[in-house]
Protein backbone atom coordinates (compact mmCIF):
# COMPACT_ATOMS: atom_id res chain seq x y z
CA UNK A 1 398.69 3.10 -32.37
CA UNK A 2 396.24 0.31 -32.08
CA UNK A 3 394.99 -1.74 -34.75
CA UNK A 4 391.74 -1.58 -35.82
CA UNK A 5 389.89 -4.63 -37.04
CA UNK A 6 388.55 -5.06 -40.60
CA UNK A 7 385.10 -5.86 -38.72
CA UNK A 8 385.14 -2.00 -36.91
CA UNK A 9 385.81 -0.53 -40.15
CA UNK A 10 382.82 -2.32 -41.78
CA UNK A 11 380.70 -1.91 -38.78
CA UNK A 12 381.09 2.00 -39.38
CA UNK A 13 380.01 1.91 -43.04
CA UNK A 14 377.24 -0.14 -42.25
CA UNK A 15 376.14 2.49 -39.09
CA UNK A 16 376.55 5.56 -41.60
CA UNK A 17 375.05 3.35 -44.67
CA UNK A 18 372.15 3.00 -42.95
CA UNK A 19 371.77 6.15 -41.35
CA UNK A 20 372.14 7.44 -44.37
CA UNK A 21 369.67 5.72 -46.25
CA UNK A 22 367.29 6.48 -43.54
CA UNK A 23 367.53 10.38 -43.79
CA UNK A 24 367.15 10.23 -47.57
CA UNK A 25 364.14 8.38 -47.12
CA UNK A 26 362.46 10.77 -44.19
CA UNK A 27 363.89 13.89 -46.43
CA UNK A 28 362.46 12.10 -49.65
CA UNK A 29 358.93 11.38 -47.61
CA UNK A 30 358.69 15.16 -46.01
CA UNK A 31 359.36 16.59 -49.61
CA UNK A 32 356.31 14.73 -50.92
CA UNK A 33 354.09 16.09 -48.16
CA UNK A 34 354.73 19.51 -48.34
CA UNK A 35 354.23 19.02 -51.81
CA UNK A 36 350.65 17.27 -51.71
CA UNK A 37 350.14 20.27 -48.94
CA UNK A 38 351.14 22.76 -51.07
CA UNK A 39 349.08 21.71 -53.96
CA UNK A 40 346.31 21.09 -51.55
CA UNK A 41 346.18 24.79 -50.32
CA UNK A 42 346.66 26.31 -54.10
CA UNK A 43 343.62 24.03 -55.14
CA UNK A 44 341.55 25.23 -52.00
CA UNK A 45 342.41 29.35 -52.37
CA UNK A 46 341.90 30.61 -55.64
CA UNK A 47 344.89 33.00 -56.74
CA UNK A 48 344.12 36.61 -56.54
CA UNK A 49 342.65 37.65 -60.29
């Protein structure tokens, strides 16, 4: 079995880190804009009365 470097290792927590970060921050920014659209199209259609 080969030895893997200390450098791979912390290579592959700083790929998945990052990727990571990155999704939570796209999910994060699509969650506020189908919020603002949401509230958007309640403020433009009145509710059925």
């Amino acid at each position: 079995m080969p030895l893997i470097s200390p450098l791979d290792y912390l290579a592959a927590f700083a790929l998945a880190f990052v990727s990571g970060a990155l999704v939570a921050a796209c999910h994060c920014k699509y969650v506020g804009k189908v919020r603002r659209d949401v509230l958007a199209r309640a403020n433009e259609a009145p509710a059925h009365a």
